[in-house]
N, C-alpha and C. Protein backbone atom coordinates (compact mmCIF):
# COMPACT_ATOMS: atom_id res chain seq x y z
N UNK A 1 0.85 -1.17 0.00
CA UNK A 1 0.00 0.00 0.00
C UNK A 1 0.89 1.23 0.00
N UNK A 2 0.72 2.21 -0.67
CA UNK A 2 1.02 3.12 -0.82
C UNK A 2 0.62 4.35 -0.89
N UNK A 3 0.69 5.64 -0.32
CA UNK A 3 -0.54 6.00 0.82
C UNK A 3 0.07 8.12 0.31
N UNK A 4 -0.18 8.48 -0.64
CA UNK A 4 0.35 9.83 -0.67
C UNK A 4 -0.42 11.12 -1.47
N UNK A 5 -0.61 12.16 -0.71
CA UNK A 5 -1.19 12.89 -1.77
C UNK A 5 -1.03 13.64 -3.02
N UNK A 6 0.46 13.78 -3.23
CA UNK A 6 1.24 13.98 -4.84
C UNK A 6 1.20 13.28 -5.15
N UNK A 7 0.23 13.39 -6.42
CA UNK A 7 0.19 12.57 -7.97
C UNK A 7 1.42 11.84 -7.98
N UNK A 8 2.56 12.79 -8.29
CA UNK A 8 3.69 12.53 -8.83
C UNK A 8 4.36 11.19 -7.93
N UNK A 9 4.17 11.46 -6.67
CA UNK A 9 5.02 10.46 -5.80
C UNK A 9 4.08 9.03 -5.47
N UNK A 10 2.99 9.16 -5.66
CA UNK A 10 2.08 7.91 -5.96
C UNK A 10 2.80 7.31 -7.18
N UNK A 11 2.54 7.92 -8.50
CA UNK A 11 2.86 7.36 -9.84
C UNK A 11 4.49 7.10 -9.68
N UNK A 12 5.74 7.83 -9.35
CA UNK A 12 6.75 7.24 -9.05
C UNK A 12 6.55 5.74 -8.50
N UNK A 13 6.03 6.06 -7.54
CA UNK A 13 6.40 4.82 -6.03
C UNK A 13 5.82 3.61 -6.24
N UNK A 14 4.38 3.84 -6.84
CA UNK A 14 3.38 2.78 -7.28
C UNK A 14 4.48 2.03 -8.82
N UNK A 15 4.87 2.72 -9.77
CA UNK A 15 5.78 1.97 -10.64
C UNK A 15 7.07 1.44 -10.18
N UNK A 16 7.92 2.16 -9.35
CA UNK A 16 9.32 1.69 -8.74
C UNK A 16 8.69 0.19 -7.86
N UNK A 17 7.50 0.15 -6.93
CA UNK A 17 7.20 -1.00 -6.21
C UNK A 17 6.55 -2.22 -7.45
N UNK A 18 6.06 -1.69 -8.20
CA UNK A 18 5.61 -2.95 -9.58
C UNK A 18 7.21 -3.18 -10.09
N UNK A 19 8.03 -2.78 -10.36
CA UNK A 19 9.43 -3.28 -11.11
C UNK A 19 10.05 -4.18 -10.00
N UNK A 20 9.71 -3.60 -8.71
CA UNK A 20 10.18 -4.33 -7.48
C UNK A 20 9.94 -6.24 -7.09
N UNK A 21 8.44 -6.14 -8.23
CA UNK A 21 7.57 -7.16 -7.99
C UNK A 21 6.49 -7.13 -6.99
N UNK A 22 6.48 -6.02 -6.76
CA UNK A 22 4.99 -6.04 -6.09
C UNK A 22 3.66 -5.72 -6.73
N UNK A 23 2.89 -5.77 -5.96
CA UNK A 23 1.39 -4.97 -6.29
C UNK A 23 0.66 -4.31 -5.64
N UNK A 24 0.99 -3.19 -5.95
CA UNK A 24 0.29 -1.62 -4.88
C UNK A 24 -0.14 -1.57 -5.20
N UNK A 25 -0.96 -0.86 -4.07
CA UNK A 25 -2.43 -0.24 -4.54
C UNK A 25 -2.11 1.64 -3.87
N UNK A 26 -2.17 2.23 -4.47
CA UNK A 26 -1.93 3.42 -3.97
C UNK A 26 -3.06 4.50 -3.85
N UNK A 27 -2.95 4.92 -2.58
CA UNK A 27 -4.14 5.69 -2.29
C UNK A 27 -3.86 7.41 -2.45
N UNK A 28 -4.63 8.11 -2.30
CA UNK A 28 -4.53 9.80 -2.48
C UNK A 28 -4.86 10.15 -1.06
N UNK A 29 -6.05 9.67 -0.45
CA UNK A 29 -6.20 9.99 0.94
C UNK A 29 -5.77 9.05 2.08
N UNK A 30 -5.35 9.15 2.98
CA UNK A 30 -5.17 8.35 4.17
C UNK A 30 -6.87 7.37 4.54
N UNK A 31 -7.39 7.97 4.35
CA UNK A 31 -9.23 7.71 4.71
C UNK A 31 -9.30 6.72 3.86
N UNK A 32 -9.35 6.75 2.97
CA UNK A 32 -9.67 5.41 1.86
C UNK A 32 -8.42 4.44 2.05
N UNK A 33 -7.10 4.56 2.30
CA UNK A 33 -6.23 3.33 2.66
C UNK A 33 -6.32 3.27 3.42
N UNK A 34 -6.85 3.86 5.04
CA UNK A 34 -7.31 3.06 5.82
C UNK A 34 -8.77 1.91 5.58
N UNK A 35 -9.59 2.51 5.21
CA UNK A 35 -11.07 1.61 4.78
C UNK A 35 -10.70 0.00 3.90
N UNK A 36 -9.62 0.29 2.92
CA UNK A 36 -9.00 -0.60 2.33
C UNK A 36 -8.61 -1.55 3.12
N UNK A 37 -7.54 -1.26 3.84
CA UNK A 37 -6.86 -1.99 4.88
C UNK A 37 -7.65 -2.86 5.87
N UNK A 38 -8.24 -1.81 6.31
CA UNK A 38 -9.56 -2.70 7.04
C UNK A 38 -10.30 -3.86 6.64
N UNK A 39 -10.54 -3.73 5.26
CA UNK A 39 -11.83 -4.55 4.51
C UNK A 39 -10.59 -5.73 4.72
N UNK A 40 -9.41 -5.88 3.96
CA UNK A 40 -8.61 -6.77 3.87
C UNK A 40 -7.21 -6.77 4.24
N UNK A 41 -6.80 -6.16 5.56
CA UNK A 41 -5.52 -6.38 6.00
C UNK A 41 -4.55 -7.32 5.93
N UNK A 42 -5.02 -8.61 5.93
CA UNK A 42 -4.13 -9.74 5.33
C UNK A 42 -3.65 -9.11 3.79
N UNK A 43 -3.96 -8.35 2.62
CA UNK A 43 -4.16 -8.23 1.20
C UNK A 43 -2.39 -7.08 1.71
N UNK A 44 -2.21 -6.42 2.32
CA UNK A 44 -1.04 -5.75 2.51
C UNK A 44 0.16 -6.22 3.30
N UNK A 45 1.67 -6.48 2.32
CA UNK A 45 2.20 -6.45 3.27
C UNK A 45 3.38 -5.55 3.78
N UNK A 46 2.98 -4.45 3.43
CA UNK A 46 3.69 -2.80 4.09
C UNK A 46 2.91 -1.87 3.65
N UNK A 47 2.94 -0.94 4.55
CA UNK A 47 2.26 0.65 4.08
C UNK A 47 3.30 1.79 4.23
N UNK A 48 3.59 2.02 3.17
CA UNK A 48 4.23 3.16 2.55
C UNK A 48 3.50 4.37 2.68
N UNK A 49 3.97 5.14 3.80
CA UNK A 49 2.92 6.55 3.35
C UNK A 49 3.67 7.95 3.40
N UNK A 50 3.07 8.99 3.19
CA UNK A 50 3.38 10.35 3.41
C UNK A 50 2.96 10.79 5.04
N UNK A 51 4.34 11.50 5.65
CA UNK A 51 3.82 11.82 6.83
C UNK A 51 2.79 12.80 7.14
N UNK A 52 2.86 14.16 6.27
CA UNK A 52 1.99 15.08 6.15
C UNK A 52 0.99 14.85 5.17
N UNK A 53 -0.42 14.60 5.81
CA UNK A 53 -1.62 14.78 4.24
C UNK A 53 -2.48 15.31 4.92
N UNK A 54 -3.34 15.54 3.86
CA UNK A 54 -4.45 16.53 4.71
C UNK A 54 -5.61 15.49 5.51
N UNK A 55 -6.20 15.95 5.99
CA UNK A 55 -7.45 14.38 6.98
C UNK A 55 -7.13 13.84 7.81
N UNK A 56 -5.46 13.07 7.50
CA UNK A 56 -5.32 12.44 8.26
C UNK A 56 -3.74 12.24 8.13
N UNK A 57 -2.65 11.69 8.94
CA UNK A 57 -1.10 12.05 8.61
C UNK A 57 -1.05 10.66 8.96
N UNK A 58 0.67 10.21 8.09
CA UNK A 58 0.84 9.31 8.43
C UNK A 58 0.96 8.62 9.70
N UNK A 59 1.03 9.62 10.44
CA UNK A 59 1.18 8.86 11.92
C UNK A 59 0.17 8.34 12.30
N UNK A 60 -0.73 9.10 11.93
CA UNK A 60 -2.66 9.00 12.02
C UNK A 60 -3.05 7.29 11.84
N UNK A 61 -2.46 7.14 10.35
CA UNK A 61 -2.85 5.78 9.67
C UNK A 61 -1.87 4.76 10.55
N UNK A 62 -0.59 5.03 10.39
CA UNK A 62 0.16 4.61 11.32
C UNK A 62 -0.62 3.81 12.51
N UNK A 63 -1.22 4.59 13.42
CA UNK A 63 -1.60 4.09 14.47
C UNK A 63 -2.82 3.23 14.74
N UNK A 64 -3.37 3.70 13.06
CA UNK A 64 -4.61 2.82 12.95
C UNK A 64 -4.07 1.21 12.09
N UNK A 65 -3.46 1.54 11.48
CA UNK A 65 -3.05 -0.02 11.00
C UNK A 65 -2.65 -0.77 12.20
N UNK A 66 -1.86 0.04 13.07
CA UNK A 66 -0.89 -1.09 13.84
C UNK A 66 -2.18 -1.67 14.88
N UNK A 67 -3.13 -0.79 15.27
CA UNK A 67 -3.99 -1.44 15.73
C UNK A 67 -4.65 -2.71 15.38
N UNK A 68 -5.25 -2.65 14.22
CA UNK A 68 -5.76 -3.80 13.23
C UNK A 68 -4.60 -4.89 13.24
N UNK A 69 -2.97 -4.77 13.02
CA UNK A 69 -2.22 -5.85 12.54
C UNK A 69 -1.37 -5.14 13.26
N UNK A 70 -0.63 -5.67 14.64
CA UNK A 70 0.66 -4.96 15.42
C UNK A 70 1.58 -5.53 14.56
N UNK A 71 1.57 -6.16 13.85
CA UNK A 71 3.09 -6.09 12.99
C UNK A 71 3.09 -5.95 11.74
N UNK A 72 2.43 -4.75 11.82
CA UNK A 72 2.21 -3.97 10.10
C UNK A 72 3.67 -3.39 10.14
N UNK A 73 5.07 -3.47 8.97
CA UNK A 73 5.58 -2.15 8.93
C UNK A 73 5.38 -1.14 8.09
N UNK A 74 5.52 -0.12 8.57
CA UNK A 74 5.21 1.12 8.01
C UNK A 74 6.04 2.44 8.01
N UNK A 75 6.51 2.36 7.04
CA UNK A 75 7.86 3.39 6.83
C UNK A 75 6.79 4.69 5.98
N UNK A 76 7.52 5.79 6.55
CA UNK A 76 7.07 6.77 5.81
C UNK A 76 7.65 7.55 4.90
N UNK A 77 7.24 8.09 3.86
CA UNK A 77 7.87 9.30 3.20
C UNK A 77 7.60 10.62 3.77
N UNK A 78 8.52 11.24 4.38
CA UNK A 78 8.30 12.52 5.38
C UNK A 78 8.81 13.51 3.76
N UNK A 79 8.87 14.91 4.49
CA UNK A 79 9.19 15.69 3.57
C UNK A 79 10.42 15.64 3.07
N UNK A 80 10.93 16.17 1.79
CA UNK A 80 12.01 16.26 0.69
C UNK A 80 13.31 16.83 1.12
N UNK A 81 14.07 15.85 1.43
CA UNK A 81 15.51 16.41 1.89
C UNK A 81 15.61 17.55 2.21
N UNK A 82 15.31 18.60 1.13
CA UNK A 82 15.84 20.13 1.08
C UNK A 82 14.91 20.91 2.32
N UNK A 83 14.12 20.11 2.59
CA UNK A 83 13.32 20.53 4.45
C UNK A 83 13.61 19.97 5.24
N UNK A 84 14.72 19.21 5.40
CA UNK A 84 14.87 18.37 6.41
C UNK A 84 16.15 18.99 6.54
N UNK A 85 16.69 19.31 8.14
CA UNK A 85 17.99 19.02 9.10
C UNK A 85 18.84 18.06 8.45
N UNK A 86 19.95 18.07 7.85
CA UNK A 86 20.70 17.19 8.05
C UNK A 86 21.09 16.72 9.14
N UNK A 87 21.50 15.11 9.40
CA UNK A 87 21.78 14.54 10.80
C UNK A 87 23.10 14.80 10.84
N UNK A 88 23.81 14.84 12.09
CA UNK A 88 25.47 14.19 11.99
C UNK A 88 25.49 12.66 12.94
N UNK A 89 26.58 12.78 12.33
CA UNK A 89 27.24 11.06 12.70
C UNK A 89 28.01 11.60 13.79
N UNK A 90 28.32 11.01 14.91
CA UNK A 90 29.19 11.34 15.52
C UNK A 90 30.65 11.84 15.45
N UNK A 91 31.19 11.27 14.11
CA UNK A 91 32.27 11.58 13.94
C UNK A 91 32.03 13.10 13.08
N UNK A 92 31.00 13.81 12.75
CA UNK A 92 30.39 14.76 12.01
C UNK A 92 30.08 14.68 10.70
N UNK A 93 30.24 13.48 10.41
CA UNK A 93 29.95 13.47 8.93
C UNK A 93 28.24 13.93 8.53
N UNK A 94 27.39 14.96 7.45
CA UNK A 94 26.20 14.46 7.31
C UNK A 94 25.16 13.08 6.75
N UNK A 95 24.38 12.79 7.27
CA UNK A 95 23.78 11.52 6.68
C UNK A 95 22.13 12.39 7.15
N UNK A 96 21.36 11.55 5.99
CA UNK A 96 20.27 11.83 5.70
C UNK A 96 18.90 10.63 6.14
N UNK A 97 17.88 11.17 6.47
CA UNK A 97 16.67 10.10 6.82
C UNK A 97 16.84 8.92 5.80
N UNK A 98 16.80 7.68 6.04
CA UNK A 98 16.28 6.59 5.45
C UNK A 98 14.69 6.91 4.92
N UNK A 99 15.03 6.32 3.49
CA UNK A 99 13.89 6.65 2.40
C UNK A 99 13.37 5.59 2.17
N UNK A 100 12.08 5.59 2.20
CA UNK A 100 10.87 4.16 1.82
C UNK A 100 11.62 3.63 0.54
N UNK A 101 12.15 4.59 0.07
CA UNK A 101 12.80 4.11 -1.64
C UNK A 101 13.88 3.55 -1.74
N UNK A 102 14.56 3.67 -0.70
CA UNK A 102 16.33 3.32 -0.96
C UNK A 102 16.37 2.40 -1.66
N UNK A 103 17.47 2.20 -2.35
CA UNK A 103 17.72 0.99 -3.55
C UNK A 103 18.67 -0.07 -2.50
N UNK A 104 18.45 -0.82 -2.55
CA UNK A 104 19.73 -1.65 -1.87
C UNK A 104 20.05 -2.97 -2.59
């Protein structure tokens, strides 16, 4: 499941997870991938979402999946590097949030 309100990052994420071999289903609102989830929670096995949406945030859904299935994982897509703090490493190097996308 894949859970975001840019077009753009649905249609990315939903094609990068089909090349992956999966089969998303990607939602626009948090409200309808929750209702989804519900009807058939066994049918998912991760939810990919956006932390900020309007209705409802990922933390929102977050807390409602894990209810339904405590061992849902659920990684989020928070906002776009260029809003985010870089972290340091102790030794000071910068490193950046882990991305639902990373290639590995």
């Amino acid at each position: 499941m894949l859970v975001d309100d840019e077009d753009s990052v649905r249609l990315v994420g939903a094609n990068l997870l089909k090349r992956l071999g999966f089969l998303p289903s990607a939602f626009a609102r948090a409200t309808d991938a929750l209702d989804a989830f519900k009807a058939k929670p066994e049918d998912f096995c991760i939810v990919i979402s956006d932390l900020t949406m309007p209705g409802m945030t990922g933390v929102e859904l977050a807390r409602h999946v894990l209810a339904i299935r405590t061992r849902s994982p659920h990684p989020y897509v928070g906002p776009p590097p260029s809003r985010r703090a870089p972290k340091r490493t102790p030794d000071g190097h910068t490193k950046r949030d882990c991305k639902a996308f990373r290639g590995g």
